[in-house]
PDB file of N, CA and C in Angstrom:
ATOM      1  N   UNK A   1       0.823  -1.189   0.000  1.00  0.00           N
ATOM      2  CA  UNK A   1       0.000   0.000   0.000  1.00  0.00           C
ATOM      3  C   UNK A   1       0.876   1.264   0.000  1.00  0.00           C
ATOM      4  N   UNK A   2       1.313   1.082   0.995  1.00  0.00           N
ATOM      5  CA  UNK A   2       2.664   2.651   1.294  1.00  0.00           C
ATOM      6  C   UNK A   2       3.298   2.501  -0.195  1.00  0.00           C
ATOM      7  N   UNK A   3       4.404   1.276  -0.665  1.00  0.00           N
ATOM      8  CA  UNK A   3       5.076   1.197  -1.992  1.00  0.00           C
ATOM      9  C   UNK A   3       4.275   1.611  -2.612  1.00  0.00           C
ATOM     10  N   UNK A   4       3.152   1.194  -3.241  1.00  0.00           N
ATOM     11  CA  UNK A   4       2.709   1.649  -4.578  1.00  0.00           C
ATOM     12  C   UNK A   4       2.273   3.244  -4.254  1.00  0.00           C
ATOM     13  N   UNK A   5       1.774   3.658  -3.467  1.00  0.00           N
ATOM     14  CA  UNK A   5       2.035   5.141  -3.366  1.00  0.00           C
ATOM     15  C   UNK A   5       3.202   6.115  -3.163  1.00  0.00           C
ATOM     16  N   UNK A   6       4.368   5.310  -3.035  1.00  0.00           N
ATOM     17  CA  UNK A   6       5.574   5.856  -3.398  1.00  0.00           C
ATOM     18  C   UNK A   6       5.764   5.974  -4.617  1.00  0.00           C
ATOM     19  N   UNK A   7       5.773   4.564  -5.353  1.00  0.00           N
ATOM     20  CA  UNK A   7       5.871   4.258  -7.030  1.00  0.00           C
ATOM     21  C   UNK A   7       5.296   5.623  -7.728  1.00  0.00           C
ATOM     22  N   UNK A   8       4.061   5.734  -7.433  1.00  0.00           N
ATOM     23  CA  UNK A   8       2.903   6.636  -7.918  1.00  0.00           C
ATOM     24  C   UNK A   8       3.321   7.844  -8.181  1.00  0.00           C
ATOM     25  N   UNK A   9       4.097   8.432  -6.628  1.00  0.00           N
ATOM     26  CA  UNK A   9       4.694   9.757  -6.581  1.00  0.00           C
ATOM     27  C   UNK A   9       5.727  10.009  -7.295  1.00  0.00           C
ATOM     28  N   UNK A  10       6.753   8.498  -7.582  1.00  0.00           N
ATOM     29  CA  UNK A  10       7.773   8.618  -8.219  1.00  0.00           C
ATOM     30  C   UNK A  10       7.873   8.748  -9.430  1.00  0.00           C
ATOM     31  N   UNK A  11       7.029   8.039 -10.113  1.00  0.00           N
ATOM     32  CA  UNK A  11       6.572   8.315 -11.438  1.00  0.00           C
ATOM     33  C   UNK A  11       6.008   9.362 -12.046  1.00  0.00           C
ATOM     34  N   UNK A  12       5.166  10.237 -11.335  1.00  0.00           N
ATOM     35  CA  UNK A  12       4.486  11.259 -11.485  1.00  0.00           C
ATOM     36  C   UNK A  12       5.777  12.624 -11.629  1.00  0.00           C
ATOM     37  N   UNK A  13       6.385  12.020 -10.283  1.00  0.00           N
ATOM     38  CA  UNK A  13       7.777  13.603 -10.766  1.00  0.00           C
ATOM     39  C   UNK A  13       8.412  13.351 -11.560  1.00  0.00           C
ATOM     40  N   UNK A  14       8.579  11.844 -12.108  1.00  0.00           N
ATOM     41  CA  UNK A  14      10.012  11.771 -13.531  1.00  0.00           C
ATOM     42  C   UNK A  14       8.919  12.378 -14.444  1.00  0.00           C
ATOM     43  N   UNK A  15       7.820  11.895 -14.637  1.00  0.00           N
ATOM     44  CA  UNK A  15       7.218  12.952 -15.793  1.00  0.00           C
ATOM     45  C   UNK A  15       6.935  13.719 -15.373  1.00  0.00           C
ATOM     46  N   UNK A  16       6.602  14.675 -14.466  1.00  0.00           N
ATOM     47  CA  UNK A  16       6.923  16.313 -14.290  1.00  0.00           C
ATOM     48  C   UNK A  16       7.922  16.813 -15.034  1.00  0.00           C
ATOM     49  N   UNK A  17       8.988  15.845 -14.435  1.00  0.00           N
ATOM     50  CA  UNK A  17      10.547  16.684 -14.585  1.00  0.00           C
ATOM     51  C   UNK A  17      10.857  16.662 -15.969  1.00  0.00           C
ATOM     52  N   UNK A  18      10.139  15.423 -16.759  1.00  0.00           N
ATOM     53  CA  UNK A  18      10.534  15.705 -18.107  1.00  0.00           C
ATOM     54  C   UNK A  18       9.685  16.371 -19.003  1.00  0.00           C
ATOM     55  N   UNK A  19       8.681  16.781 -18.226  1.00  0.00           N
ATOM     56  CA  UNK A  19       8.000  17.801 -19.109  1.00  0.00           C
ATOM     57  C   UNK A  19       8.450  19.076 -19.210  1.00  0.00           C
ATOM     58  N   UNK A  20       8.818  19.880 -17.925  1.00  0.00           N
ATOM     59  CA  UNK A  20       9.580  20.748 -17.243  1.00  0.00           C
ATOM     60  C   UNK A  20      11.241  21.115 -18.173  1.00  0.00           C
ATOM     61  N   UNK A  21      11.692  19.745 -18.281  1.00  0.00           N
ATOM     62  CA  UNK A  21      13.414  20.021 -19.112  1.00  0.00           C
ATOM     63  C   UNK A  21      12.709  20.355 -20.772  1.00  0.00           C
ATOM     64  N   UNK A  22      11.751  19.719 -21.657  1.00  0.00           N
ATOM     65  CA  UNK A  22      11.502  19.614 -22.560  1.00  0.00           C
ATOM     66  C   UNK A  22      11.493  21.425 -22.634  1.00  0.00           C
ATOM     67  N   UNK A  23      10.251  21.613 -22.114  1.00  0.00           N
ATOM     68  CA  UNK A  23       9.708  23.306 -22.182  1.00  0.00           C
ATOM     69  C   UNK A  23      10.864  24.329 -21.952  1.00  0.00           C
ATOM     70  N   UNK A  24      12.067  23.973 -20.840  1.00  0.00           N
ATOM     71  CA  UNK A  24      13.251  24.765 -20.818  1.00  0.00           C
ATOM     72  C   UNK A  24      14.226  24.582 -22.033  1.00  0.00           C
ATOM     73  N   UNK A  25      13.780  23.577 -22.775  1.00  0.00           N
ATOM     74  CA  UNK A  25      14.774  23.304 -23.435  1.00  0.00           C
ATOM     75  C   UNK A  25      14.582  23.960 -25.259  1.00  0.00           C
ATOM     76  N   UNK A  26      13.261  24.200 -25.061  1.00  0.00           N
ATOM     77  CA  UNK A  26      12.603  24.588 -26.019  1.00  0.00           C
ATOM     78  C   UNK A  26      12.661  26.154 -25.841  1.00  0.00           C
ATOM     79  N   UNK A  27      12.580  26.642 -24.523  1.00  0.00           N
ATOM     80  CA  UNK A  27      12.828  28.056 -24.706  1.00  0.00           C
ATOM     81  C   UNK A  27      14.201  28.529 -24.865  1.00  0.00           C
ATOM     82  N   UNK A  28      15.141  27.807 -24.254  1.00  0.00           N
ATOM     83  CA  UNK A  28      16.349  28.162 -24.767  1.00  0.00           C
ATOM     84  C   UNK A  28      16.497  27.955 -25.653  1.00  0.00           C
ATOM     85  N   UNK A  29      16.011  27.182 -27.105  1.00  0.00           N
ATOM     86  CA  UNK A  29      15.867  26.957 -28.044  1.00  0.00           C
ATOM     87  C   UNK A  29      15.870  28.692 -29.154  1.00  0.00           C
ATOM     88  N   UNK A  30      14.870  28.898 -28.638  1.00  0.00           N
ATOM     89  CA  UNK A  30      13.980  30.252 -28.654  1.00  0.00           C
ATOM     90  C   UNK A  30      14.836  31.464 -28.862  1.00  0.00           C
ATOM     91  N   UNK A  31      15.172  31.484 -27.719  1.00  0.00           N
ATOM     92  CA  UNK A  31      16.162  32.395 -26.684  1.00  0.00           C
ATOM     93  C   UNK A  31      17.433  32.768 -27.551  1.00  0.00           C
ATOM     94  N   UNK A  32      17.893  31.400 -28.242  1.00  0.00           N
ATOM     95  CA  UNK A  32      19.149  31.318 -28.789  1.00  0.00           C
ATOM     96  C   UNK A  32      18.427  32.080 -30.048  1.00  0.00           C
ATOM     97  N   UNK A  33      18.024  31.715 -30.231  1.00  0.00           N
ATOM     98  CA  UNK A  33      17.591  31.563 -32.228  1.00  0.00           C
ATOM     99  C   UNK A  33      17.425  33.019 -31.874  1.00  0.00           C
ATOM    100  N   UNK A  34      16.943  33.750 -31.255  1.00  0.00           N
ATOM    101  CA  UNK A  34      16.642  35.384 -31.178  1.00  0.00           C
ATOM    102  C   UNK A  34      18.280  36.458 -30.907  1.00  0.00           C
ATOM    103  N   UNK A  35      18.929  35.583 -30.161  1.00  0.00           N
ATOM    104  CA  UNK A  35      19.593  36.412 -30.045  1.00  0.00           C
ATOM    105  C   UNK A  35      20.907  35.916 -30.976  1.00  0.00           C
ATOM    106  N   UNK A  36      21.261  35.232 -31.664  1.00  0.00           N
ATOM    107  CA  UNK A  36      21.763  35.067 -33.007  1.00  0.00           C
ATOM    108  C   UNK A  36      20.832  35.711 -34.356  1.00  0.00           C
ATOM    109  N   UNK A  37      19.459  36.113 -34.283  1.00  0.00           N
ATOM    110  CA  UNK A  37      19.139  37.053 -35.002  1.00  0.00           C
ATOM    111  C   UNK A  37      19.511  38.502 -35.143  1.00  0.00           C
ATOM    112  N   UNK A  38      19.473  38.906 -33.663  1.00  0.00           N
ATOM    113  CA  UNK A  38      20.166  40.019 -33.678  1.00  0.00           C
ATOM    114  C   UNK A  38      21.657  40.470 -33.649  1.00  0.00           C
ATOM    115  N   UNK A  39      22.334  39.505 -33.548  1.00  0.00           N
ATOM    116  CA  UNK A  39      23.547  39.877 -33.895  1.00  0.00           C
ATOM    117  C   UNK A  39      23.851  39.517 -35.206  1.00  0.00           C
ATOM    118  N   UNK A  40      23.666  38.845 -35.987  1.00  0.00           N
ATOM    119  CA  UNK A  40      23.284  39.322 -37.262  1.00  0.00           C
ATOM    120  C   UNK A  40      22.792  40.187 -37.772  1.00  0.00           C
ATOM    121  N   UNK A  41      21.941  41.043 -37.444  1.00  0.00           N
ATOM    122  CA  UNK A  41      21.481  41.973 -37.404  1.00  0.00           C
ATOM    123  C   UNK A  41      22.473  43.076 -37.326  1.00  0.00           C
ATOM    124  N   UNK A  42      23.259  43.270 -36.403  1.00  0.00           N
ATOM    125  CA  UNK A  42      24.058  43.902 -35.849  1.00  0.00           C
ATOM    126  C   UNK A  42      25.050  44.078 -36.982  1.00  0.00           C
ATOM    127  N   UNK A  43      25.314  42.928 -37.124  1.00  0.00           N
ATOM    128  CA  UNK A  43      26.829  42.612 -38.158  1.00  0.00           C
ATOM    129  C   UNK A  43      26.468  43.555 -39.419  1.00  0.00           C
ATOM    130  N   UNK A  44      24.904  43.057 -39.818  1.00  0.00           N
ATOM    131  CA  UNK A  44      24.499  43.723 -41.418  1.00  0.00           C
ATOM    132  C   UNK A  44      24.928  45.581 -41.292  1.00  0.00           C
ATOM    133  N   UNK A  45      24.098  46.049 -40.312  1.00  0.00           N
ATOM    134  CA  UNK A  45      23.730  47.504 -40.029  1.00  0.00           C
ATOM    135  C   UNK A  45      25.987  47.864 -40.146  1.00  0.00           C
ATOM    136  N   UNK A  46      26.763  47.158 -39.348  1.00  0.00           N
ATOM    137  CA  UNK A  46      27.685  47.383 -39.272  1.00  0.00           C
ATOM    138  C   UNK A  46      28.741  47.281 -40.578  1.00  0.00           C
ATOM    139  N   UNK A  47      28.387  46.483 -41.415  1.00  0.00           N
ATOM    140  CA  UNK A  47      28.600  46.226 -42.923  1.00  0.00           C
ATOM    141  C   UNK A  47      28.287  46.948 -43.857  1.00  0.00           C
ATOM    142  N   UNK A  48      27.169  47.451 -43.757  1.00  0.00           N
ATOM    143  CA  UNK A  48      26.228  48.737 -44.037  1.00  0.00           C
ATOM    144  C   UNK A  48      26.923  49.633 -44.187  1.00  0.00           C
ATOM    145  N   UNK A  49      27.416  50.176 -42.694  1.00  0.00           N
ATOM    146  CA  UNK A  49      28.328  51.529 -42.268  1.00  0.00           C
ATOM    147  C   UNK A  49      29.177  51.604 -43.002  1.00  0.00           C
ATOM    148  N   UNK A  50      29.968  50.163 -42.977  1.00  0.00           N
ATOM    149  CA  UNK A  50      31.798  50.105 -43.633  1.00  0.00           C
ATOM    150  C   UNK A  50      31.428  50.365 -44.760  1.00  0.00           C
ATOM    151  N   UNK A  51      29.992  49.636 -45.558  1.00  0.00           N
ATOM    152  CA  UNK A  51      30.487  49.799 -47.216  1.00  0.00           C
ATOM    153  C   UNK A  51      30.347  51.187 -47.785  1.00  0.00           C
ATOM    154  N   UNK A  52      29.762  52.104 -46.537  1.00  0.00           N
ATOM    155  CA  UNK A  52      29.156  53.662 -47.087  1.00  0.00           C
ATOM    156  C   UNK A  52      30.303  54.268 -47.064  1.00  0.00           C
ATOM    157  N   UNK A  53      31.152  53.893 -45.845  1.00  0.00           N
ATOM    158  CA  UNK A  53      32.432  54.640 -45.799  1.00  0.00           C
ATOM    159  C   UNK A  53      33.268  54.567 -46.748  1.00  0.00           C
ATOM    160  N   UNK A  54      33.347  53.455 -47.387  1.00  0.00           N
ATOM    161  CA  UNK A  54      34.508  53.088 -48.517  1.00  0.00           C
ATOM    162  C   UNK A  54      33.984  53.682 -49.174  1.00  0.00           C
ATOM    163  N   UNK A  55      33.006  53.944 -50.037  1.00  0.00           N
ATOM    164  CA  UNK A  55      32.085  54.470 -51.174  1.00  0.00           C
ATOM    165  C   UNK A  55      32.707  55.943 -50.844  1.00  0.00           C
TER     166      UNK A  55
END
């Protein structure tokens, strides 16, 4: 009785926890992909500058 309501609990937090890493893992996903947009971003506007200057 006690075991299987341990089991129960135990099982219940490994899938918590892997629902939990999935969703963090997906926003850092996110997170990344945005801020490698903007520094690309960055780079263009800065490429921009140099090629006006040479001109």
């Amino acid at each position: 009785m006690i075991g299987d309501i341990i089991y129960q609990l135990f099982v219940m937090l490994v899938l918590i926890f892997f629902i939990v890493a999935i969703v963090l893992f997906v926003r850092s996903l996110k997170k990344r992909n945005n801020q490698l947009k903007r520094i690309e971003d960055k780079l263009d506007k800065l490429s921009e500058q140099k090629s006006k200057r040479i001109d």
